[in-house]
C-alpha atoms as a PDB file:
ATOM      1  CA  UNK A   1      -5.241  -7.325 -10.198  1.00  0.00           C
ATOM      2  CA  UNK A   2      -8.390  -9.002  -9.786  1.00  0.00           C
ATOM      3  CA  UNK A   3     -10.810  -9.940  -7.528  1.00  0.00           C
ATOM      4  CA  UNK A   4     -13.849 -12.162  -7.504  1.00  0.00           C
ATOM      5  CA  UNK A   5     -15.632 -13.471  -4.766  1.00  0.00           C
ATOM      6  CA  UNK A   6     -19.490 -13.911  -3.484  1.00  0.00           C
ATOM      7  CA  UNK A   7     -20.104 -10.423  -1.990  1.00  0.00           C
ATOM      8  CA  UNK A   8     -22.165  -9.062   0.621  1.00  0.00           C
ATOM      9  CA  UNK A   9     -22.130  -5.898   2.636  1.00  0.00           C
ATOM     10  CA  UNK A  10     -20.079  -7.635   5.358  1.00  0.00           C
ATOM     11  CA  UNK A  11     -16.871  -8.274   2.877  1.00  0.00           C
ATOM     12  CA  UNK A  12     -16.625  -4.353   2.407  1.00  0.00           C
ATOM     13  CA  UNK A  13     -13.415  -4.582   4.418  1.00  0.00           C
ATOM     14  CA  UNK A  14     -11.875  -7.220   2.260  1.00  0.00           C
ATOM     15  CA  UNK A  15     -12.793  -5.094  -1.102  1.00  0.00           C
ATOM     16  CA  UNK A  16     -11.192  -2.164   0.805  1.00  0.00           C
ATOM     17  CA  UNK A  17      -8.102  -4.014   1.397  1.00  0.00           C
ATOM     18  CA  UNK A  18      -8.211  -5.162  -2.049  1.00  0.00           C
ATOM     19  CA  UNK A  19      -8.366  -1.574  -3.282  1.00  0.00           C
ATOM     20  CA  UNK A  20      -5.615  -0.426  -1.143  1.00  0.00           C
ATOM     21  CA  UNK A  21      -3.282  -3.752  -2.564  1.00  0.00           C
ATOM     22  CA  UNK A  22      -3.996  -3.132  -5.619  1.00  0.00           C
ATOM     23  CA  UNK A  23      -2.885   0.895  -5.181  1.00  0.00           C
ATOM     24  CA  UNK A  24       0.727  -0.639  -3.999  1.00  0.00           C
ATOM     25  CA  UNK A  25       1.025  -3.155  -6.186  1.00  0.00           C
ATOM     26  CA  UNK A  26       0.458  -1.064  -9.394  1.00  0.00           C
ATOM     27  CA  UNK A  27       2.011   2.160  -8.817  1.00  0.00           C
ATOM     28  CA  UNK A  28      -0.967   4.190  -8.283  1.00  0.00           C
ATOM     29  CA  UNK A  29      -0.628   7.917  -6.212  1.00  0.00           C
ATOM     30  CA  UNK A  30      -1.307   6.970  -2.857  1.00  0.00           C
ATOM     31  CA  UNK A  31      -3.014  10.301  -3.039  1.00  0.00           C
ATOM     32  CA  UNK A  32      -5.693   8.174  -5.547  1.00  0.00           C
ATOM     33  CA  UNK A  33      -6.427   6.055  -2.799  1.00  0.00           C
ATOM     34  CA  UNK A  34      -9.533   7.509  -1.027  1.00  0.00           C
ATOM     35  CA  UNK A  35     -11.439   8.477  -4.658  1.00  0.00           C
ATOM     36  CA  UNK A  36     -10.648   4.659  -5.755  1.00  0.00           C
ATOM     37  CA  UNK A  37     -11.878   3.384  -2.306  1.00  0.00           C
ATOM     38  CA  UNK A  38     -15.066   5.822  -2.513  1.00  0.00           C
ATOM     39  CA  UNK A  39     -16.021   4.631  -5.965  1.00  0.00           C
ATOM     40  CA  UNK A  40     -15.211   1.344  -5.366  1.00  0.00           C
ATOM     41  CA  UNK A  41     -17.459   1.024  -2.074  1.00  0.00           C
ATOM     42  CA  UNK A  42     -20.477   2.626  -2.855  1.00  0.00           C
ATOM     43  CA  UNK A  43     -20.601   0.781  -6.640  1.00  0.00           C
ATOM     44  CA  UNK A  44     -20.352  -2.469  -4.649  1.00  0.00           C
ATOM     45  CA  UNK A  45     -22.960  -1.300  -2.096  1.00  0.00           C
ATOM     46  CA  UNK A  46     -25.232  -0.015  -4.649  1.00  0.00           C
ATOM     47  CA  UNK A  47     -24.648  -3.515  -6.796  1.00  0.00           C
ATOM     48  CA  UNK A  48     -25.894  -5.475  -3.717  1.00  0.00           C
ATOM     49  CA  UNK A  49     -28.589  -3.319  -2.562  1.00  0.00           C
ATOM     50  CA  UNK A  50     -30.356  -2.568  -6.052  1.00  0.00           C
ATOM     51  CA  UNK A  51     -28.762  -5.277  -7.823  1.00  0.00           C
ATOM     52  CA  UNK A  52     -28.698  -8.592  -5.643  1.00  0.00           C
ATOM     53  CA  UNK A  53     -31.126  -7.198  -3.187  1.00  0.00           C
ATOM     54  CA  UNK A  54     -28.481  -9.518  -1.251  1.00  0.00           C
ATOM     55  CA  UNK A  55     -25.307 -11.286  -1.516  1.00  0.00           C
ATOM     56  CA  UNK A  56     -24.263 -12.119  -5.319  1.00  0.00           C
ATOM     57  CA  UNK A  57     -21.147 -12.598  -7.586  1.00  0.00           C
ATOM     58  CA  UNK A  58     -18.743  -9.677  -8.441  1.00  0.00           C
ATOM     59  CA  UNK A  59     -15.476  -9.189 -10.171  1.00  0.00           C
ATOM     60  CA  UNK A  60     -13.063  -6.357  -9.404  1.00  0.00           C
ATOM     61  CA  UNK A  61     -10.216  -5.802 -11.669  1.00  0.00           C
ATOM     62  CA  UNK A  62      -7.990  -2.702 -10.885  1.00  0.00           C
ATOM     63  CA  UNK A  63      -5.393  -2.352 -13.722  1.00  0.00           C
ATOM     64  CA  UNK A  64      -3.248   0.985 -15.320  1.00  0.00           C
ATOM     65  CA  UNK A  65      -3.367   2.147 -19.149  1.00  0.00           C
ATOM     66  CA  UNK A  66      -0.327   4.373 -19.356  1.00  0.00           C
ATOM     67  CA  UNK A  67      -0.601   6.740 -16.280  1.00  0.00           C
ATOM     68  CA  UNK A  68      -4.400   6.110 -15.605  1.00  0.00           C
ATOM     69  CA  UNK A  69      -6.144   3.590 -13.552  1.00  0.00           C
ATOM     70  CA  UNK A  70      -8.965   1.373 -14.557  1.00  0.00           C
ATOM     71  CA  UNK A  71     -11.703   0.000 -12.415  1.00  0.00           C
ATOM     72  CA  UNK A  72     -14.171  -2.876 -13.973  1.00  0.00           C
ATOM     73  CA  UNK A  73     -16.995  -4.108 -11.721  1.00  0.00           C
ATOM     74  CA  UNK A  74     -18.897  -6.679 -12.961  1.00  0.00           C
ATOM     75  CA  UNK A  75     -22.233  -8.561 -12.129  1.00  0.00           C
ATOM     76  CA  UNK A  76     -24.756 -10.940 -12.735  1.00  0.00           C
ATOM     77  CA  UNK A  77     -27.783  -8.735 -11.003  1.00  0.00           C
ATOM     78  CA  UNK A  78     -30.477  -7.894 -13.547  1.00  0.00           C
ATOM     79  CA  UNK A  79     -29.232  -5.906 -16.267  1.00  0.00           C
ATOM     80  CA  UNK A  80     -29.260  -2.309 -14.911  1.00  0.00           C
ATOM     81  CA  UNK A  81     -29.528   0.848 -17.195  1.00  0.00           C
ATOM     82  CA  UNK A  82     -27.501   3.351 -15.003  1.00  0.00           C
ATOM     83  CA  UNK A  83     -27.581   7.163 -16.156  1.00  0.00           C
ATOM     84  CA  UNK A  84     -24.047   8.671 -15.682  1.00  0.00           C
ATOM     85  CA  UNK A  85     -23.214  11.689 -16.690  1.00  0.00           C
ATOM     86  CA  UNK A  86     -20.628  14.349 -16.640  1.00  0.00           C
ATOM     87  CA  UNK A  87     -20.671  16.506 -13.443  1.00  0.00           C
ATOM     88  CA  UNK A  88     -20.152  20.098 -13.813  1.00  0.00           C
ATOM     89  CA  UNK A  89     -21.725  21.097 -10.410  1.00  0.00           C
ATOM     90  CA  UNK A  90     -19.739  20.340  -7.112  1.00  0.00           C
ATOM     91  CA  UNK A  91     -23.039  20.663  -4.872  1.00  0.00           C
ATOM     92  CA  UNK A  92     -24.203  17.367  -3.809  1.00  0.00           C
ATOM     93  CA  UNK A  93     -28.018  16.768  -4.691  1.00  0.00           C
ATOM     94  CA  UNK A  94     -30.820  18.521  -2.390  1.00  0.00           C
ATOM     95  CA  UNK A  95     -31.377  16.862   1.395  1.00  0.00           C
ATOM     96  CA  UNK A  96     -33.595  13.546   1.186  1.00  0.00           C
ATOM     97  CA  UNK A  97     -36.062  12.168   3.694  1.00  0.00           C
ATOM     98  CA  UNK A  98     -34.004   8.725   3.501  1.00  0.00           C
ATOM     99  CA  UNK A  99     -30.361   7.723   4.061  1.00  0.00           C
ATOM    100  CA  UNK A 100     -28.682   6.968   1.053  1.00  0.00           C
ATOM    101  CA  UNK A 101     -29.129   8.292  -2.555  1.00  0.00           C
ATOM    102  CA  UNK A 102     -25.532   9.887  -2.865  1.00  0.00           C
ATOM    103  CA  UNK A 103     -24.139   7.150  -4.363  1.00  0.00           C
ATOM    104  CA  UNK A 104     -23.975   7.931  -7.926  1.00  0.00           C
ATOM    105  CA  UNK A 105     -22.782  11.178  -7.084  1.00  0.00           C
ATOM    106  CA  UNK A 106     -19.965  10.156  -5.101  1.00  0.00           C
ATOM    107  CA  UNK A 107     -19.113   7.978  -7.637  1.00  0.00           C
ATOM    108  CA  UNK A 108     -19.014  10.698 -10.733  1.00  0.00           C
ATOM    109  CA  UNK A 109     -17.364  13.057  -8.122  1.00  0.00           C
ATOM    110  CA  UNK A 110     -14.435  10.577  -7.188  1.00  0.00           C
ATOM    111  CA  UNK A 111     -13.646   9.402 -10.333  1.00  0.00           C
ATOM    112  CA  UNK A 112     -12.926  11.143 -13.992  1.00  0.00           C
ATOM    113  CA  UNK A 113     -14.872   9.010 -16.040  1.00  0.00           C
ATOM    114  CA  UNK A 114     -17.998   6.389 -15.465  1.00  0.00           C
ATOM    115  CA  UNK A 115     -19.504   4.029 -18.053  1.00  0.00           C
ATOM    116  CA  UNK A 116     -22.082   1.407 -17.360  1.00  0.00           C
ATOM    117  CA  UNK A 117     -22.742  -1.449 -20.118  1.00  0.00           C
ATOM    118  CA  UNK A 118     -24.969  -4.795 -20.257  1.00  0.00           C
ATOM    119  CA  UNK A 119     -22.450  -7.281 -21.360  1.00  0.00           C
ATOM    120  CA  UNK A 120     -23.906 -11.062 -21.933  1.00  0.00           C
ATOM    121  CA  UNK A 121     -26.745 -10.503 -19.606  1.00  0.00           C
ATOM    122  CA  UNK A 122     -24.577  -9.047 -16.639  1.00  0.00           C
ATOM    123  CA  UNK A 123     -23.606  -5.263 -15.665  1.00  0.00           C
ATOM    124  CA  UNK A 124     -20.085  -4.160 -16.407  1.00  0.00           C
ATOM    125  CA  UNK A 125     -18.731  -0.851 -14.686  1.00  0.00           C
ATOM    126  CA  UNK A 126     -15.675   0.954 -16.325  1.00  0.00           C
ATOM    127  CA  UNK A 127     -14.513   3.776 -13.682  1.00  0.00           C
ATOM    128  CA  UNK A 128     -11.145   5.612 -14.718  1.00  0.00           C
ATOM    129  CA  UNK A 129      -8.809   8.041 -12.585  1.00  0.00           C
ATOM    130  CA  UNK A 130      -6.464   9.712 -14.961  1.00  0.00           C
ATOM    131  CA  UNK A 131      -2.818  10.814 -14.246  1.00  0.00           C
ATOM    132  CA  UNK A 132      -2.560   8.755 -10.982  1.00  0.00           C
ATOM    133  CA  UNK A 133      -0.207   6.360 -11.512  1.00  0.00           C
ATOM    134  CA  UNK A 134       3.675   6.919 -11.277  1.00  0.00           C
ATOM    135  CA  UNK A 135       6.253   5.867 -13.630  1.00  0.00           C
ATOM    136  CA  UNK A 136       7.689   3.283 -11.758  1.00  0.00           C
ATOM    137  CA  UNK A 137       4.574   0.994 -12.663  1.00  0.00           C
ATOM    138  CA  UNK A 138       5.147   0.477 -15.971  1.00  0.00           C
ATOM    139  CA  UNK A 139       8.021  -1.310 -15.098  1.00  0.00           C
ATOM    140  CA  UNK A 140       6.673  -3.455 -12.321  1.00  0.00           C
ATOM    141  CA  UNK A 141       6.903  -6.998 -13.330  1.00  0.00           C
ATOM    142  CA  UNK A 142       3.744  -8.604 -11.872  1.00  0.00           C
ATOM    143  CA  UNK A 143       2.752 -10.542 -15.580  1.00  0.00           C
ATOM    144  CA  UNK A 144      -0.594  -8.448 -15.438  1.00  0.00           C
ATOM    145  CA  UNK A 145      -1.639  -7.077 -18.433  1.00  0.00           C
ATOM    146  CA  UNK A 146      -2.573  -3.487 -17.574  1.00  0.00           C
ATOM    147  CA  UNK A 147      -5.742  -2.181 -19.845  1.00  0.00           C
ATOM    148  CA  UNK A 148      -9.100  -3.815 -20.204  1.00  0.00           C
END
């Protein structure tokens, strides 16, 4: 399923319902819902914030690859070098004097696997949940080709 639309901070609700569509439509655990919705949210927030520093284009394709579930977030923001990396530690990072910063964390912590590339002068996020969606998707007959 995908999504593309001229975002801003006060369409969070529509990407949320989008998220939670998508979740029906393709079989996913309902218990996936809330890590997809996390990820999903604060990616978007962070692409507008530090990306757009405003409202800017986005694509949001949710699709399955066997019994996993593949988010791809794309923009046209300056070309971003984000630093993921495998979380071991649970702990969120130490207190901060500002709101926000969590972000990334949340992000690596909701999801089981995070890769950032520049693709054609625009920022491509690959997010993956693995074992999350049930058999009964791979027999839903929605056309969509399911892997990215």
């Amino acid at each position: 399923m995908r999504l593309e639309l001229t975002a801003d901070l006060g369409k969070l609700s529509q990407i949320r319902d989008f998220v939670s569509a998508a979740v029906a439509a393709l079989g996913i655990e309902v218990a996936a819902l809330d890590d997809l919705t996390v990820a999903v949210d604060e990616a978007v927030t962070n692409i507008l914030i530090h990306g757009y520093d405003g409202p800017g284009e986005i694509e949001l394709e949710i699709s399955t690859s066997g019994s996993d579930v593949l988010v791809r977030l794309q923009d046209w923001a300056p070309v971003f070098h984000a630093k993921f990396s495998p979380t071991t530690d649970s702990q969120p990072p130490p207190a901060r004097d500002k709101p926000g910063g969590l972000g990334l964390y949340l992000i690596q912590n909701a999801m089981d696997e995070v890769r950032h590339h520049a693709v054609d002068g625009s920022n491509q996020l690959v997010m993956v949940k693995r074992n999350v969606v049930g058999s009964s998707s791979e027999q839903a007959g929605d056309g969509y080709q399911r892997n990215l």
